[in-house]
Each structure stands twice: as structure tokens, then as C-alpha cells.
Protein backbone atom coordinates (compact mmCIF):
# COMPACT_ATOMS: atom_id res chain seq x y z
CA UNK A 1 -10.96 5.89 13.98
CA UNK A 2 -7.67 8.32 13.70
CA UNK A 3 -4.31 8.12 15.60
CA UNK A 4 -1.07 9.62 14.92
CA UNK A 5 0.25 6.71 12.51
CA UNK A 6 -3.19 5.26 11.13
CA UNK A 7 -7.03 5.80 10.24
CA UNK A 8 -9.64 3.63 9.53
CA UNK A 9 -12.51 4.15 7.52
CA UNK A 10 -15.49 1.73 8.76
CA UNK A 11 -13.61 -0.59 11.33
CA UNK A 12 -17.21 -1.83 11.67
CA UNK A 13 -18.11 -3.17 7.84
CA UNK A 14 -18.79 -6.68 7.60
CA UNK A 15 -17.25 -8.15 4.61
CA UNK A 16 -14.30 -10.51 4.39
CA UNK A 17 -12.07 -8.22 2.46
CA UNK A 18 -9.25 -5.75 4.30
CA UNK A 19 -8.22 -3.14 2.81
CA UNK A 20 -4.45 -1.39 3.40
CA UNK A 21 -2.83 1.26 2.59
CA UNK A 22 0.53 1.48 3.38
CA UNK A 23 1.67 4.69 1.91
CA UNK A 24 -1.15 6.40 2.01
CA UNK A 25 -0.03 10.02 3.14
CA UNK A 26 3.05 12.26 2.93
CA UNK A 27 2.40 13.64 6.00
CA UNK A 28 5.75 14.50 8.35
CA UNK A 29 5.22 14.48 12.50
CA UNK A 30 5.85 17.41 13.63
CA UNK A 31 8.82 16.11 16.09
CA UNK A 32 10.86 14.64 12.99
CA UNK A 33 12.92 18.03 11.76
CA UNK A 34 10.01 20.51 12.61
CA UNK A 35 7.96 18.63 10.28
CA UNK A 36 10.00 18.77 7.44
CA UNK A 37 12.25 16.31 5.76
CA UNK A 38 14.08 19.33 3.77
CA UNK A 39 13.24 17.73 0.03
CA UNK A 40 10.87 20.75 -0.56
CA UNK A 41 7.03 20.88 -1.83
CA UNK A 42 7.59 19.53 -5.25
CA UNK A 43 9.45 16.08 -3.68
CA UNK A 44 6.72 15.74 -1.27
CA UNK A 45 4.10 15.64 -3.65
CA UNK A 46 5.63 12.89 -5.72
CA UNK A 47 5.85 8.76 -5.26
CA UNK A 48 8.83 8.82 -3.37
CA UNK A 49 6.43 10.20 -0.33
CA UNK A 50 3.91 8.64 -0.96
CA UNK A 51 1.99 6.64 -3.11
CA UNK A 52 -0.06 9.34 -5.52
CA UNK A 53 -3.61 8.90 -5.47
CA UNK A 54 -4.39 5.50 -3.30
CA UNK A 55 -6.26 6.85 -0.43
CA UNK A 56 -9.03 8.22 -1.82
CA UNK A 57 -8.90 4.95 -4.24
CA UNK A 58 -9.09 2.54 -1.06
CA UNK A 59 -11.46 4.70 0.51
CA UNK A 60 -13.95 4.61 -2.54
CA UNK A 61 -13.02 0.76 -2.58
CA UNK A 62 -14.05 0.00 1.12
CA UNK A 63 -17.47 1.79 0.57
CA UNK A 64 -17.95 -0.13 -2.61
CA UNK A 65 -17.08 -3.67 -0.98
CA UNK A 66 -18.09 -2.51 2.70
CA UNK A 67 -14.85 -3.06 4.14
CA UNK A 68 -12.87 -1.69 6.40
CA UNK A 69 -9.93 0.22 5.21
CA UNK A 70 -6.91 1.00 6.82
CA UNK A 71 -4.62 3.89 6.18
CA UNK A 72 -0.65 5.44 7.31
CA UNK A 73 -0.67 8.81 8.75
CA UNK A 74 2.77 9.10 7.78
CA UNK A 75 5.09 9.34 4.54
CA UNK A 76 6.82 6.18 3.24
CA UNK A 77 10.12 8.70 4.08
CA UNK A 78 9.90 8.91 7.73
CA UNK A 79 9.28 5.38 8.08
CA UNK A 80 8.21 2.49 5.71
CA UNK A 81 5.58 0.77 6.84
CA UNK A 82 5.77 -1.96 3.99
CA UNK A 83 8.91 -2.68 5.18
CA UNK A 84 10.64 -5.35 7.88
CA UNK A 85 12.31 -3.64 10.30
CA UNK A 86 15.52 -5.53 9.72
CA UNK A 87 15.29 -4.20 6.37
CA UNK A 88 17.96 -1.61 5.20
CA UNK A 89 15.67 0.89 3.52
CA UNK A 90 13.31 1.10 6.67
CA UNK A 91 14.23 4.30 6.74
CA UNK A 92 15.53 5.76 3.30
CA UNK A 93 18.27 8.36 3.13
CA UNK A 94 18.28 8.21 -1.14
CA UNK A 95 15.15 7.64 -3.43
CA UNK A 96 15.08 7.61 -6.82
CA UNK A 97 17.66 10.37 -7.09
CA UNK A 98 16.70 12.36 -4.05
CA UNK A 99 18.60 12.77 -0.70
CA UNK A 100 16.67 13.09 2.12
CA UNK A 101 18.62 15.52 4.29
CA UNK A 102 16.19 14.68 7.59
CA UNK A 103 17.38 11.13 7.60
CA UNK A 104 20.72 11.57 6.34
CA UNK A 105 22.62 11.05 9.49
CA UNK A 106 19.60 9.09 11.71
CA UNK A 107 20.78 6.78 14.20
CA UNK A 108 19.24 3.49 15.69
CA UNK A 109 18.29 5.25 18.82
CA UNK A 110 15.81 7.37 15.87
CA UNK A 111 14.43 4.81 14.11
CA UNK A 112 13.60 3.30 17.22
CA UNK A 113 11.22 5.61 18.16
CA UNK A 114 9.66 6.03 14.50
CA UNK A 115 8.71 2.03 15.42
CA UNK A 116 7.65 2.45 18.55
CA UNK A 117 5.24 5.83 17.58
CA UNK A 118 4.61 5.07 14.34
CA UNK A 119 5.08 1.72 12.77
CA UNK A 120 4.13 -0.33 15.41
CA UNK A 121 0.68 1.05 16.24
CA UNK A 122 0.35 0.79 12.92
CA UNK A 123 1.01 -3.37 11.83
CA UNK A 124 -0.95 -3.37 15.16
CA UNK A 125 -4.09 -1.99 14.52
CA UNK A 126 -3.96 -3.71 10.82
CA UNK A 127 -3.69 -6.81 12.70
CA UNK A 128 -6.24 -6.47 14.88
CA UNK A 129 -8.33 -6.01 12.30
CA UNK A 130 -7.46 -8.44 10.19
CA UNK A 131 -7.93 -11.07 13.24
CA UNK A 132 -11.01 -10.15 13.95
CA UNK A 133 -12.59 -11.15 10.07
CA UNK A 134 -13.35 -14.83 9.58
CA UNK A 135 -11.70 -16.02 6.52
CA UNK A 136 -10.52 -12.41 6.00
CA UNK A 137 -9.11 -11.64 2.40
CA UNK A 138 -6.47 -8.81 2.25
CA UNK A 139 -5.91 -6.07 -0.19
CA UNK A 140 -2.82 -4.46 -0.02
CA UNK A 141 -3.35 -1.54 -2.21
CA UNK A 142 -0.07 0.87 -3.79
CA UNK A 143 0.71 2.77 -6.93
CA UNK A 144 3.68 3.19 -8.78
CA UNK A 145 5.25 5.47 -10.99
CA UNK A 146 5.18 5.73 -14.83
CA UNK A 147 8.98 6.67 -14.89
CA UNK A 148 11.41 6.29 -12.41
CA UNK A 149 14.53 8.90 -13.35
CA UNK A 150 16.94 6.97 -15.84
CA UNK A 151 14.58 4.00 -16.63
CA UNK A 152 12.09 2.75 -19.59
CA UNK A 153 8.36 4.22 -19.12
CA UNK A 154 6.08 1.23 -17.26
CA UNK A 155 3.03 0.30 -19.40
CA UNK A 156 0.98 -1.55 -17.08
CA UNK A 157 -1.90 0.50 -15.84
CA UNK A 158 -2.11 -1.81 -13.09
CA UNK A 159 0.13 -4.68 -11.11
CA UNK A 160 -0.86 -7.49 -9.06
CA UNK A 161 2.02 -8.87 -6.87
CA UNK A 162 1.64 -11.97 -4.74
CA UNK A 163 3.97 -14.55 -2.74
CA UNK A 164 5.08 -17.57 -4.87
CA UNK A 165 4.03 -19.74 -1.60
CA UNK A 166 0.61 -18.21 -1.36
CA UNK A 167 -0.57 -17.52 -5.16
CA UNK A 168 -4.40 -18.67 -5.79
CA UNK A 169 -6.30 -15.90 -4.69
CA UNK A 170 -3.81 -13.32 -7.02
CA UNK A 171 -4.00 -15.76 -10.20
CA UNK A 172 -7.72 -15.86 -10.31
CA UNK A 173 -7.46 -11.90 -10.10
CA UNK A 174 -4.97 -11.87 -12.94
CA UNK A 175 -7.28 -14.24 -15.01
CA UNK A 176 -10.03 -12.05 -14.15
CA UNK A 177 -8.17 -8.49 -15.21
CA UNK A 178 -6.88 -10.07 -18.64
CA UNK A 179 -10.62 -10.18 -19.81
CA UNK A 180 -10.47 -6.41 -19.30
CA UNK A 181 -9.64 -5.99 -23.31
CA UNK A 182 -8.22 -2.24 -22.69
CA UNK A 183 -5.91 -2.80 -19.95
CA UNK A 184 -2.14 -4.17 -19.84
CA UNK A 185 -1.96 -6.14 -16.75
CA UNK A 186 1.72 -6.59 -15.09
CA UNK A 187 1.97 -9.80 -13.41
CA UNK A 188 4.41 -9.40 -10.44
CA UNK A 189 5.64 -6.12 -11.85
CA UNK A 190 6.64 -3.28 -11.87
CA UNK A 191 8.01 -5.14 -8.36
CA UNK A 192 8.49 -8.82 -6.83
CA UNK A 193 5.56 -9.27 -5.18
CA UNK A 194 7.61 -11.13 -2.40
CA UNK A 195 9.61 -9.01 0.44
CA UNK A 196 10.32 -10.64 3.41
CA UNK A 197 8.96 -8.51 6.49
CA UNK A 198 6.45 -6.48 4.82
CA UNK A 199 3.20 -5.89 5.01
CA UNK A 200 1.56 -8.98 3.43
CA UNK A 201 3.87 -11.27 4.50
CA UNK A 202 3.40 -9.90 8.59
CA UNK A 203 -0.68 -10.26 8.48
CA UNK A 204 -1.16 -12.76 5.83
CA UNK A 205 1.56 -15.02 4.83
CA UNK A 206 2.15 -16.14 8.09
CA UNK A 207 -1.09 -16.66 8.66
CA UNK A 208 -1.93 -18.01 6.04
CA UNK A 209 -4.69 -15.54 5.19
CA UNK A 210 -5.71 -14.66 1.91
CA UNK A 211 -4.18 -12.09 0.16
CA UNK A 212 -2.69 -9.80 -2.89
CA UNK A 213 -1.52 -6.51 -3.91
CA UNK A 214 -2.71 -4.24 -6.50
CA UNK A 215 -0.72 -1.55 -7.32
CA UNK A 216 -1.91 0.91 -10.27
CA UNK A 217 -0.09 3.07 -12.17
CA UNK A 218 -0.18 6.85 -10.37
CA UNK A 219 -1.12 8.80 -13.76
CA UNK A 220 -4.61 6.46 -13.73
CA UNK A 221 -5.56 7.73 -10.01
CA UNK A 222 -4.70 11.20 -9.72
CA UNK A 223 -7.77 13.26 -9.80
CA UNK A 224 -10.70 11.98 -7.42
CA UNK A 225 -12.62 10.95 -11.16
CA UNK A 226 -9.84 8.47 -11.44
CA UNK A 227 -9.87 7.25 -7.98
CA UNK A 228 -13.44 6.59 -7.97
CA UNK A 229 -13.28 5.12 -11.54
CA UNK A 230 -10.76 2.88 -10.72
CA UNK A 231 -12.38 1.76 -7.46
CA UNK A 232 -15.74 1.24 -8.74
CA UNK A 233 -13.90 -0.98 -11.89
CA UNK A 234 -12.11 -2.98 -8.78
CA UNK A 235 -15.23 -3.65 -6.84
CA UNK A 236 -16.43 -5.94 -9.35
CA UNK A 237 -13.38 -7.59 -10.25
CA UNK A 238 -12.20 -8.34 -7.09
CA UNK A 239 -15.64 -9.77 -6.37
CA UNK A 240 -16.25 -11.51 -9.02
CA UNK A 241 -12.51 -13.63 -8.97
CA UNK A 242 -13.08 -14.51 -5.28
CA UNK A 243 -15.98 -15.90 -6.27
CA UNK A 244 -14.47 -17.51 -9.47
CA UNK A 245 -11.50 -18.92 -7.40
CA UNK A 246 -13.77 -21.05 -4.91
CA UNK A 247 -11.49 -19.96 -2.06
């Protein structure tokens, strides 16, 4: 199923698990600035669009654990999905380093409509289909950068971030990762895994659904050998720590 803000890849796939993906293109509508957000190619191609090499990584992961998987249409820099819509960098003017000249001067009347066309359909359609699982368990899935300009290189190859109210689910996966003997595991880094208004906490805190984030580092997942590596090393885990967790 495809719309203007979202796919998803087998809506129909039975298991309990959801997987999203937030920033999952870099894509620019064509009625925001002709398409273009005037940071070039090079920009575009980077994590500040987008986040490198998760789609095909989810997409690979929802075959592997026959779920449904949910993806944006639309880069991070139009709109953020993962975001609240109270939240001040909703709509970002300045990322790491880089002004956006598209949404330097945008107004509310703007950012209005990138809710109403693209957000909202959006968190709608991920919560319809996270209503419609019994005892659904949610994957938020994101990478991250190895640098950001100005800081110390991250070490983690991957992150799992979770909700200090709503934790059991995310420490069974971190118990289950540290067996992994060739992997550095980040443990609500390299972010707080708690931001009021985003995605996890709109269709799973609240709810009290199950839940965590992964988010692996960008250099691991971008070729497709990594992304299908990475999601066929997942599969497992993720399966196996549910199970180990009891929940």
C-alpha cells in the first residue's frame, strides 16, 4: 500500500511485531520549493535527510519476522515525523551545520499543511495498524551517524532507546545483544530514548503497547549486503528476547 506520506510493505502479515520507519526517505513533494529544499545532492544524501540505509533494513526485517512494515515518503527536513507537533524542531531550519534555505522563513500557515498532507496520514495509518495487532510489539527502527560535525566519533554499532516508564521489553533486548561478543551495544545512546510527542510515545506509550527503538550506526547499513546482514542478525534477536522476556 503507497500514499503520498507512507508505504507499507505486507499490511497483511500476521505476527505481533510492527515495524516503523520514520525517516525512511529523503524524498521532497513536489509543492514544497519545486521539490527542492536548496541544500544540494550531497546534503540530501546524508543523515540529516534521512536516516542512511533503514528502509531496505526494515523491509528485509518485516519479511524475516512477517510483519508489516511501515515507511515515510518524505525527508525528516520537510517534516519530522518522529516528532510532536508542539515540538520546535518539527520543522528544522539548521541541522548539524546546514541551513535549510526551503524552511528558512516557513510560517504556521506551512507547517500546517505539511501535518495535514503529510504527517497526519502518516501517525494515522501507523496507528491503524498498530490497533489492529493483538498484543502488538513495536519496532521503531533509525540510524545514526558515526560523526556529527565538531563531536567525538560514536562507537556503538547499534542503540536501543526506550521510555524509563515502559522499559522491559528494551532490557531483555539489551541483555540479549550483549551476548553478541563483537558488538558495542549503546544503551539509550547515541540519544534519550524518551521524547515527548514522538513516535513511540503516540502509538505505544500511551497505550501501553510494547515497544523499543533500534537505531544502528549508518556506516553498518549502507550497501543492501549490510541491510540484509543486519536484518537477518535482528530477526533472531528480537525473537529470541521476546521470548526470553515472558511478555
Amino acid at each position: 500500500m503507497t500514499n503520498t506520506s507512507f508505504s507499507i510493505y505486507g499490511a497483511d502479515r500476521p505476527a505481533r511485531w510492527l515495524i516503523t520507519c520514520d525517516h525512511a526517505s529523503n524524498s521532497v513533494p513536489a509543492d514544497i520549493n519545486g521539490g527542492d529544499l536548496g541544500i544540494g545532492a550531497d546534503n540530501m544524501s546524508r543523515h540529516i535527510a534521512f536516516d542512511v540505509g533503514i528502509k531496505g533494513t526494515s523491509q528485509r526485517l518485516g519479511e524475516l519476522l512477517n510483519a508489516p512494515v511501515i515507511c515515510s515518503n518524505f525527508s525528516r527536513l520537510v517534516i519530522d515525523p518522529n516528532r510532536g507537533m508542539d515540538d520546535p524542531t518539527l520543522v528544522m531550519r539548521l541541522y548539524d551545520g546546514t541551513i535549510i534555505p526551503a524552511n528558512r522563513h516557513v510560517d504556521d500557515a506551512e507547517i500546517a499543511r505539511r501535518v495535514d498532507t503529510l504527517y497526519r496520514p502518516y501517525h494515522e495509518a501507523l496507528e491503524s495498524l498498530a490497533a489492529a495487532r493483538e498484543n502488538v510489539v513495536v519496532v521503531a527502527m533509525h540510524s545514526f551517524s558515526p560523526k556529527l560535525n565538531g563531536r567525538a566519533p560514536r562507537p556503538w554499532e547499534i542503540g536501543i532507546l526506550y521510555s524509563r516508564t515502559f522499559q522491559d521489553f528494551s532490557h531483555a533486548l539489551l541483555a540479549r545483544l550483549r551476548r553478541e561478543a563483537d558488538l558495542t551495544v549503546g544503551e539509550n545512546v547515541p540519544y534519550d530514548g524518551h521524547l515527548p510527542g514522538d513516535s513511540i510515545d503516540q502509538h505505544a506509550l500511551r497505550q501501553g503497547r510494547l515497544n523499543t527503538l533500534v537505531e544502528l550506526r549508518n556506516d553498518e547499513i549502507d550497501t543492501p549486503e549490510g541491510q540484509n546482514g543486519w536484518a537477518e542478525r535482528l530477526a533472531p534477536i528480537l525473537t529470541e528476547a521476546l521470548a526470553e522476556s515472558g511478555l
